[in-house]
N, C-alpha and C. Protein backbone atom coordinates (compact mmCIF):
# COMPACT_ATOMS: atom_id res chain seq x y z
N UNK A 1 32.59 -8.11 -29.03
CA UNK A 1 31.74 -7.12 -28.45
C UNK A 1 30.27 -7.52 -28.61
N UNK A 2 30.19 -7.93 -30.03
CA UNK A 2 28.70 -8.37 -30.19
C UNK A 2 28.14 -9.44 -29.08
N UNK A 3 28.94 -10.56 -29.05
CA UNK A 3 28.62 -11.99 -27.89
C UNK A 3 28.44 -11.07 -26.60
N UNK A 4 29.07 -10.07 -26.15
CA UNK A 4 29.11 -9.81 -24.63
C UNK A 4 28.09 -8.94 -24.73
N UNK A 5 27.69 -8.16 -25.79
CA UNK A 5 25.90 -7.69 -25.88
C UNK A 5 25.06 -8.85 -25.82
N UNK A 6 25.29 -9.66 -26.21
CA UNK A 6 24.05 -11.09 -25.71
C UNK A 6 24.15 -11.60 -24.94
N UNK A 7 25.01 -11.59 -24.67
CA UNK A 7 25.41 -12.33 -23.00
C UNK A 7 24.35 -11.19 -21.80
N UNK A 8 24.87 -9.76 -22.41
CA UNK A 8 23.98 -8.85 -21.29
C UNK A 8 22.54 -8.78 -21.59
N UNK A 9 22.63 -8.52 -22.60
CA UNK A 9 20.86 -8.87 -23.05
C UNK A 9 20.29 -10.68 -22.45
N UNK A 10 21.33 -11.32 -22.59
CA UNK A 10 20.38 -12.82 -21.92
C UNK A 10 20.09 -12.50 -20.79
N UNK A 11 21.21 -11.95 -20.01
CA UNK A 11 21.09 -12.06 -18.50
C UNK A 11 19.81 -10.89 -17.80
N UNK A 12 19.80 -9.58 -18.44
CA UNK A 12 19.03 -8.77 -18.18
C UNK A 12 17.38 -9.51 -18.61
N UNK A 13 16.79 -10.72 -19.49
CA UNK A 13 15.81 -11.12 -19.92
C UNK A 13 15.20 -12.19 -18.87
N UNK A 14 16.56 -13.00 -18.27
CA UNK A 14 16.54 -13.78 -17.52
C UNK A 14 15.85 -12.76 -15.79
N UNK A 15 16.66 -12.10 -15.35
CA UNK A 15 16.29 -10.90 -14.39
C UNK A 15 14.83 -10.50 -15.16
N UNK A 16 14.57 -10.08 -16.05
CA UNK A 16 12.72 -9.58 -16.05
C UNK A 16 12.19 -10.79 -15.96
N UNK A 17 12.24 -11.66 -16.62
CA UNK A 17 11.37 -12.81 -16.51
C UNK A 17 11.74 -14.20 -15.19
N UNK A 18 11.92 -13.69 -14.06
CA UNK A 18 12.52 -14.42 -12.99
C UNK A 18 11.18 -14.23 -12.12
N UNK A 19 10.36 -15.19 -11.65
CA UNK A 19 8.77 -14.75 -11.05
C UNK A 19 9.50 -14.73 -9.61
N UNK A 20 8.74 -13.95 -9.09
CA UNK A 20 8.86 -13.45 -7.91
C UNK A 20 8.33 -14.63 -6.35
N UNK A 21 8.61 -15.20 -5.66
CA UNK A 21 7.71 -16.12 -4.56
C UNK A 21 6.43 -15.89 -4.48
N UNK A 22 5.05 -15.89 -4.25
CA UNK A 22 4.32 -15.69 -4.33
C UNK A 22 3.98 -15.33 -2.39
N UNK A 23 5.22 -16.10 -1.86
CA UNK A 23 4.63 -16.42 -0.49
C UNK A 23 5.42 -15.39 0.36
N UNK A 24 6.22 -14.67 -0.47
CA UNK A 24 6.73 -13.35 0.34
C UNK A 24 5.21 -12.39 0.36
N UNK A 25 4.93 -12.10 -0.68
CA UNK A 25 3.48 -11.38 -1.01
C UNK A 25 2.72 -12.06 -0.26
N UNK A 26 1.93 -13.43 -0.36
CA UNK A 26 0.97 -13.68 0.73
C UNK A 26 1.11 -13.33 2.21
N UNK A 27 2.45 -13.37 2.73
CA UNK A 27 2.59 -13.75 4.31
C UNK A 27 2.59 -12.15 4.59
N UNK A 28 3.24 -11.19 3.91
CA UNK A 28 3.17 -10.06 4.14
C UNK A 28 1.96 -9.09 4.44
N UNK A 29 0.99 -9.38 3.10
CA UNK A 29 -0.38 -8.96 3.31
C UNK A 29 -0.94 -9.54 4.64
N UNK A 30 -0.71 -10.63 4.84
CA UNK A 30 -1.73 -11.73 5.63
C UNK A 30 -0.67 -10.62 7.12
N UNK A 31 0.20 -10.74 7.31
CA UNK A 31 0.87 -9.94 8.80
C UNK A 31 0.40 -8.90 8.97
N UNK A 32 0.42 -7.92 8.15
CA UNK A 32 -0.22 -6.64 8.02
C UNK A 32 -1.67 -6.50 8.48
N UNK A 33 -2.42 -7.38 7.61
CA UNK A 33 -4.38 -7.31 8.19
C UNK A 33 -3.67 -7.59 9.83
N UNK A 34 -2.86 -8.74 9.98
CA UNK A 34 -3.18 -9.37 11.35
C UNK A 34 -2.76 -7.92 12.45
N UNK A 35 -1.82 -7.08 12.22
CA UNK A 35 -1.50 -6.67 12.29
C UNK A 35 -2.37 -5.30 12.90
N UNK A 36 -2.95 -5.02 12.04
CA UNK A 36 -3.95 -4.10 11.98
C UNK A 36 -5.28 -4.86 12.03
N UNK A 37 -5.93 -5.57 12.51
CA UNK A 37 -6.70 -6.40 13.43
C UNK A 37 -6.41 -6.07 14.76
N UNK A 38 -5.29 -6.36 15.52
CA UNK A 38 -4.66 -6.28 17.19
C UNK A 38 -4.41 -5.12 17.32
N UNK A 39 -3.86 -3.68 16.42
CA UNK A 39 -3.60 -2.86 16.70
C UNK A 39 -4.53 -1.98 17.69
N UNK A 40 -5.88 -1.75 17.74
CA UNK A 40 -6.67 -1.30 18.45
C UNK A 40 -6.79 -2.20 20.07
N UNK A 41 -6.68 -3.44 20.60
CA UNK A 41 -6.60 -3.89 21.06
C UNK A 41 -5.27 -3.35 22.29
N UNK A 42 -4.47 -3.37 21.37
CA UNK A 42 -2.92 -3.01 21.96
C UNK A 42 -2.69 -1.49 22.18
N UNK A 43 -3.89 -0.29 21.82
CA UNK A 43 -3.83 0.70 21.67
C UNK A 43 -4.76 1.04 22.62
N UNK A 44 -5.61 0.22 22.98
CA UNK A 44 -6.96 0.29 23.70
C UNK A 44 -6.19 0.12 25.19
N UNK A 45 -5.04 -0.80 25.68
CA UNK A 45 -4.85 -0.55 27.05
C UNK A 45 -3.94 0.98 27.50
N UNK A 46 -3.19 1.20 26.24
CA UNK A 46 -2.09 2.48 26.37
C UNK A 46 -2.97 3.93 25.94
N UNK A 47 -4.09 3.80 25.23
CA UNK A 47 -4.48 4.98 25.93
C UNK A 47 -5.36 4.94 26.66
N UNK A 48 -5.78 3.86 27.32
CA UNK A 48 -6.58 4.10 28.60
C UNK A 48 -6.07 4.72 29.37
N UNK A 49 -4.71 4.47 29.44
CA UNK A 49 -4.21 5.16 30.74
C UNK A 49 -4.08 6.61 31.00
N UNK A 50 -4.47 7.42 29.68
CA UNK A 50 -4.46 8.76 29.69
C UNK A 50 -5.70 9.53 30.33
N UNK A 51 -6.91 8.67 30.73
CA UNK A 51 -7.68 9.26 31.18
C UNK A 51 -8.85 8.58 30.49
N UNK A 52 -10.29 8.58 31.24
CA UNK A 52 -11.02 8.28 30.53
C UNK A 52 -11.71 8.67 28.89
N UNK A 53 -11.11 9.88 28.74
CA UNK A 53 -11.41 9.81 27.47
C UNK A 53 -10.10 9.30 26.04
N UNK A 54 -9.11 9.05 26.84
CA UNK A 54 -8.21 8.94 26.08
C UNK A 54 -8.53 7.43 25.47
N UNK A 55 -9.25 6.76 25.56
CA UNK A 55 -9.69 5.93 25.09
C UNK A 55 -10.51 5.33 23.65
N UNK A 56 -11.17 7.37 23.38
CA UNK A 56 -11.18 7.89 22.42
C UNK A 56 -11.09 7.98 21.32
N UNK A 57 -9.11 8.16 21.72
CA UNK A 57 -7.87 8.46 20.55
C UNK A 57 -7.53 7.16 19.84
N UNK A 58 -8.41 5.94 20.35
CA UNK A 58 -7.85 4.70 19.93
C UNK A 58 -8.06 4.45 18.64
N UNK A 59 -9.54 5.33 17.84
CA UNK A 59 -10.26 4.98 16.92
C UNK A 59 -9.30 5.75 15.67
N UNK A 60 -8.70 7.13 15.62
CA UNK A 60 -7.96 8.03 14.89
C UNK A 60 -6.64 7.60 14.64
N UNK A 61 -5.80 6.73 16.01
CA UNK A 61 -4.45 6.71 15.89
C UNK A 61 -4.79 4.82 14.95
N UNK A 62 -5.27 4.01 15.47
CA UNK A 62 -5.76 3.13 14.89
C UNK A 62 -5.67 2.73 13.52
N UNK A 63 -6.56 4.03 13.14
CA UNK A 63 -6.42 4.55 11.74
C UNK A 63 -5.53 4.45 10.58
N UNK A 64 -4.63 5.77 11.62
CA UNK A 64 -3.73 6.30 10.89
C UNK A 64 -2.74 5.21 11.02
N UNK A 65 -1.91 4.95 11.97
CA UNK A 65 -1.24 3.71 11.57
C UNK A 65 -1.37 2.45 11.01
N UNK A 66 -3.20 1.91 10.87
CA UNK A 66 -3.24 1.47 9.74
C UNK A 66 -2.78 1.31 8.25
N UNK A 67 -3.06 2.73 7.74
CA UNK A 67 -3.49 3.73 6.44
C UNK A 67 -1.66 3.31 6.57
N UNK A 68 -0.70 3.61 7.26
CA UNK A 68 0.89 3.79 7.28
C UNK A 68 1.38 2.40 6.71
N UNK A 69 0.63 1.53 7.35
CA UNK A 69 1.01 0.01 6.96
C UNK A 69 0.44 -0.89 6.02
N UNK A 70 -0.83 0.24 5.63
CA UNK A 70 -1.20 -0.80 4.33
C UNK A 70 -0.23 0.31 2.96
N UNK A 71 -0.05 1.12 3.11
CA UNK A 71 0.48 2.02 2.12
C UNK A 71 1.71 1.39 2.08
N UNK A 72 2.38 0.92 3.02
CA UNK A 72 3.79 0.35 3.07
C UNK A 72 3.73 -0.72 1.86
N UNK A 73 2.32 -1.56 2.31
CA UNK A 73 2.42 -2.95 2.21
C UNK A 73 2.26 -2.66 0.46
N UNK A 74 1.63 -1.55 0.45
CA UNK A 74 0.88 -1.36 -1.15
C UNK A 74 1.96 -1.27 -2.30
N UNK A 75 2.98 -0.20 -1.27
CA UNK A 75 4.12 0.28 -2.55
C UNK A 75 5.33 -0.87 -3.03
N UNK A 76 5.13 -1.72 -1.87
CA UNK A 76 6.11 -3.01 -1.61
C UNK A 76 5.35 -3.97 -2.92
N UNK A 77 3.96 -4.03 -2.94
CA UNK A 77 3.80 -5.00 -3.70
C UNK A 77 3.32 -4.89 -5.06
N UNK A 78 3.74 -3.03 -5.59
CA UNK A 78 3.62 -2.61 -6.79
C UNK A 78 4.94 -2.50 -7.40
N UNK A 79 6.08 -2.68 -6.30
CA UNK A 79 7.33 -2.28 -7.00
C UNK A 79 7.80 -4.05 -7.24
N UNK A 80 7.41 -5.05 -7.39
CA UNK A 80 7.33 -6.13 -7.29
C UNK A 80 7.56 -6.55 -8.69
N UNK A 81 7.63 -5.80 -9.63
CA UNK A 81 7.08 -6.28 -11.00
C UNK A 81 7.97 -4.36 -11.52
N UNK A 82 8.95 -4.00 -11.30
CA UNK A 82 9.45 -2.61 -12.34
C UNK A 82 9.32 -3.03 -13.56
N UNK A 83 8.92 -3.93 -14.09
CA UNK A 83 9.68 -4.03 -15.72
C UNK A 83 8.20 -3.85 -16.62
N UNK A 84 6.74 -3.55 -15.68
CA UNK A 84 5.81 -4.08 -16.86
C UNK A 84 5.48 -2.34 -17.56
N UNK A 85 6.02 -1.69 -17.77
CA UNK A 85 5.81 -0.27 -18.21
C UNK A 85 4.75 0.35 -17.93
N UNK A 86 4.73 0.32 -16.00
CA UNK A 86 3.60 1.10 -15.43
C UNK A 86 4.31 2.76 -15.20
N UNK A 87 3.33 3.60 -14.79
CA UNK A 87 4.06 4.93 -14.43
C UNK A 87 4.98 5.00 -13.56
N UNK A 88 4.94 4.08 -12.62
CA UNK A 88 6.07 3.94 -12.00
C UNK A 88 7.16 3.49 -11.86
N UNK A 89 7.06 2.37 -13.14
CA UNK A 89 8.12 1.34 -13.20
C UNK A 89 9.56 2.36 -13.91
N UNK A 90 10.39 0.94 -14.08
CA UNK A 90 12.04 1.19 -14.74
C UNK A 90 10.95 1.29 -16.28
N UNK A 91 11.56 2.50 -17.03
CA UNK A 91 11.49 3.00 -18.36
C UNK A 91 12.34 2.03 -18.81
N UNK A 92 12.24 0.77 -19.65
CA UNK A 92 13.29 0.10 -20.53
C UNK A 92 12.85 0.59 -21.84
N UNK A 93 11.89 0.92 -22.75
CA UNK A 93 11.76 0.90 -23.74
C UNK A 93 12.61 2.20 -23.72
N UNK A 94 12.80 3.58 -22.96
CA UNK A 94 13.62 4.62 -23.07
C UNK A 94 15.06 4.27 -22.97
N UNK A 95 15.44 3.83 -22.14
CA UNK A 95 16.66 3.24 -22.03
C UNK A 95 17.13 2.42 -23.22
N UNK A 96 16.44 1.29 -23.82
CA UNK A 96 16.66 0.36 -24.89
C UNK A 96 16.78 1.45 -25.44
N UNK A 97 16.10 2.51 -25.88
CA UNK A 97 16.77 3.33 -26.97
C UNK A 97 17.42 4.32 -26.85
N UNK A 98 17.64 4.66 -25.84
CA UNK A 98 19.31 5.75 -25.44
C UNK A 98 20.57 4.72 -25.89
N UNK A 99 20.15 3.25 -25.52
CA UNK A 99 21.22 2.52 -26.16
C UNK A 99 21.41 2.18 -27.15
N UNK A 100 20.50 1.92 -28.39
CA UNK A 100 20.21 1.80 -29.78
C UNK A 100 21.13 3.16 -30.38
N UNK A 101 20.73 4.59 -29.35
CA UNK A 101 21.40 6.19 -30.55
C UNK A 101 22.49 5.71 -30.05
N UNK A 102 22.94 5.35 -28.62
CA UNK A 102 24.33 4.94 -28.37
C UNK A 102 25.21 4.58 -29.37
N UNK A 103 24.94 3.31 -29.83
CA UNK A 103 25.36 1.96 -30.76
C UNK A 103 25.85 2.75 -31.93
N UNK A 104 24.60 3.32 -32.82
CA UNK A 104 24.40 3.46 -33.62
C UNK A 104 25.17 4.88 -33.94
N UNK A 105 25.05 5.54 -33.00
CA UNK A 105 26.47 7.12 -32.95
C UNK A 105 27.81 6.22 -33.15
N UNK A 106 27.98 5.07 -32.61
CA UNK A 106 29.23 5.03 -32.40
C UNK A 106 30.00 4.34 -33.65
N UNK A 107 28.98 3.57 -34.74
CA UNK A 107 28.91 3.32 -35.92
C UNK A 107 28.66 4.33 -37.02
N UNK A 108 28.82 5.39 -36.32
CA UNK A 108 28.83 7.10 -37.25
C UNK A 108 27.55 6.87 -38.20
N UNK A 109 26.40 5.96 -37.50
CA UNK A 109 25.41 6.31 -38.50
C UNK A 109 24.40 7.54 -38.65
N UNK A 110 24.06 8.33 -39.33
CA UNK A 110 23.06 9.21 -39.62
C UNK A 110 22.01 9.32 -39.35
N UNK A 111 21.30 8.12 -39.31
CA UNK A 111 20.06 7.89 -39.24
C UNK A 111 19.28 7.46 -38.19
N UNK A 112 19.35 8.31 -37.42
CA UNK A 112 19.19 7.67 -35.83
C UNK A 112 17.79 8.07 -35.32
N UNK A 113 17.19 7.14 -34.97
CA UNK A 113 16.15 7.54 -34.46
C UNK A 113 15.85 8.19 -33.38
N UNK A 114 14.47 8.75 -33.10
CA UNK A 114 14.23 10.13 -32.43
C UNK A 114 14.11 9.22 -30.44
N UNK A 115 14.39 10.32 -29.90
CA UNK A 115 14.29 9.90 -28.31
C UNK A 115 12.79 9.83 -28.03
N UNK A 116 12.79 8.81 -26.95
CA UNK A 116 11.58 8.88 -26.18
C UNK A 116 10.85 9.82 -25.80
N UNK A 117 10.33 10.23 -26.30
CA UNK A 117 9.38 11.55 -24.68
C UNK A 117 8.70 11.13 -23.83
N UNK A 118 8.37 12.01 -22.91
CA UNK A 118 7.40 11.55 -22.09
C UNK A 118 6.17 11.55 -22.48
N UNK A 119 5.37 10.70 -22.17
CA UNK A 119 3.84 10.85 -22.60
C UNK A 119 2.90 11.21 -21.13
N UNK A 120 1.88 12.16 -21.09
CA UNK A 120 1.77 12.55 -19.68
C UNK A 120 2.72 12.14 -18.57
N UNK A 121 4.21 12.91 -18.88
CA UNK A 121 4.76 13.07 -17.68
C UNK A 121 5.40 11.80 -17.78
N UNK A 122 5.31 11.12 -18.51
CA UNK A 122 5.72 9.30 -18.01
C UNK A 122 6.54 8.74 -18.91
N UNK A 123 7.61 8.30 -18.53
CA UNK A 123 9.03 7.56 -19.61
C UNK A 123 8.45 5.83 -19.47
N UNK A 124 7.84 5.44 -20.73
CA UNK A 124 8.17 4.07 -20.60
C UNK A 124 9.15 3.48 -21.37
């Protein structure tokens, strides 16, 4: 039982510490600006056609589907990294120790240490 806890603990250490491409992240950002660069361009002939002022609407919708695709791009390249104990990330230090009272209940020991709380709202 003990070996197949190290075996999972290697493999789970190996998974956090596995670096990520760097060139998924570059090409993504880099599509996105390009992206939102042409968007007004490509927005500029389709609402012309609504009338002369619809030409207008290019500057607001522009915008907003900007703001849609960098937020995409933002949450994509914060969830990139769950393990470094940001507010958003995977809680391991909580988990590591739901599994520690685990262990340690199941060895009928007494002395078990206290659970995680949250600290403003946040499980790391």
């Amino acid at each position: 039982m003990l070996a197949e806890l190290y075996n999972l603990q290697g493999g789970c250490e190996r998974i956090k510490n596995t670096p990520l491409f760097r060139q998924y992240s570059l090409f993504s950002r880099l599509f996105v600006q390009l992206f939102i660069f042409l968007l007004p361009f490509a927005l500029l002939t389709e609402m012309g056609k609504l009338g002369e002022h619809g030409i207008w609407l290019v500057v607001p919708f522009a915008v907003l589907i900007s703001w849609v695709f960098m937020t995409m791009e933002q949450i994509g390249e914060s969830s990139e990294n769950p393990f470094d104990n940001g507010a958003a990330d995977t809680p391991i230090s909580t988990i590591v120790r739901n599994i520690e009272i685990d262990i340690l209940e199941m060895l009928d020991e007494t002395n078990l240490p206290p659970k995680i709380e949250p600290f403003n709202d946040v499980l790391l």
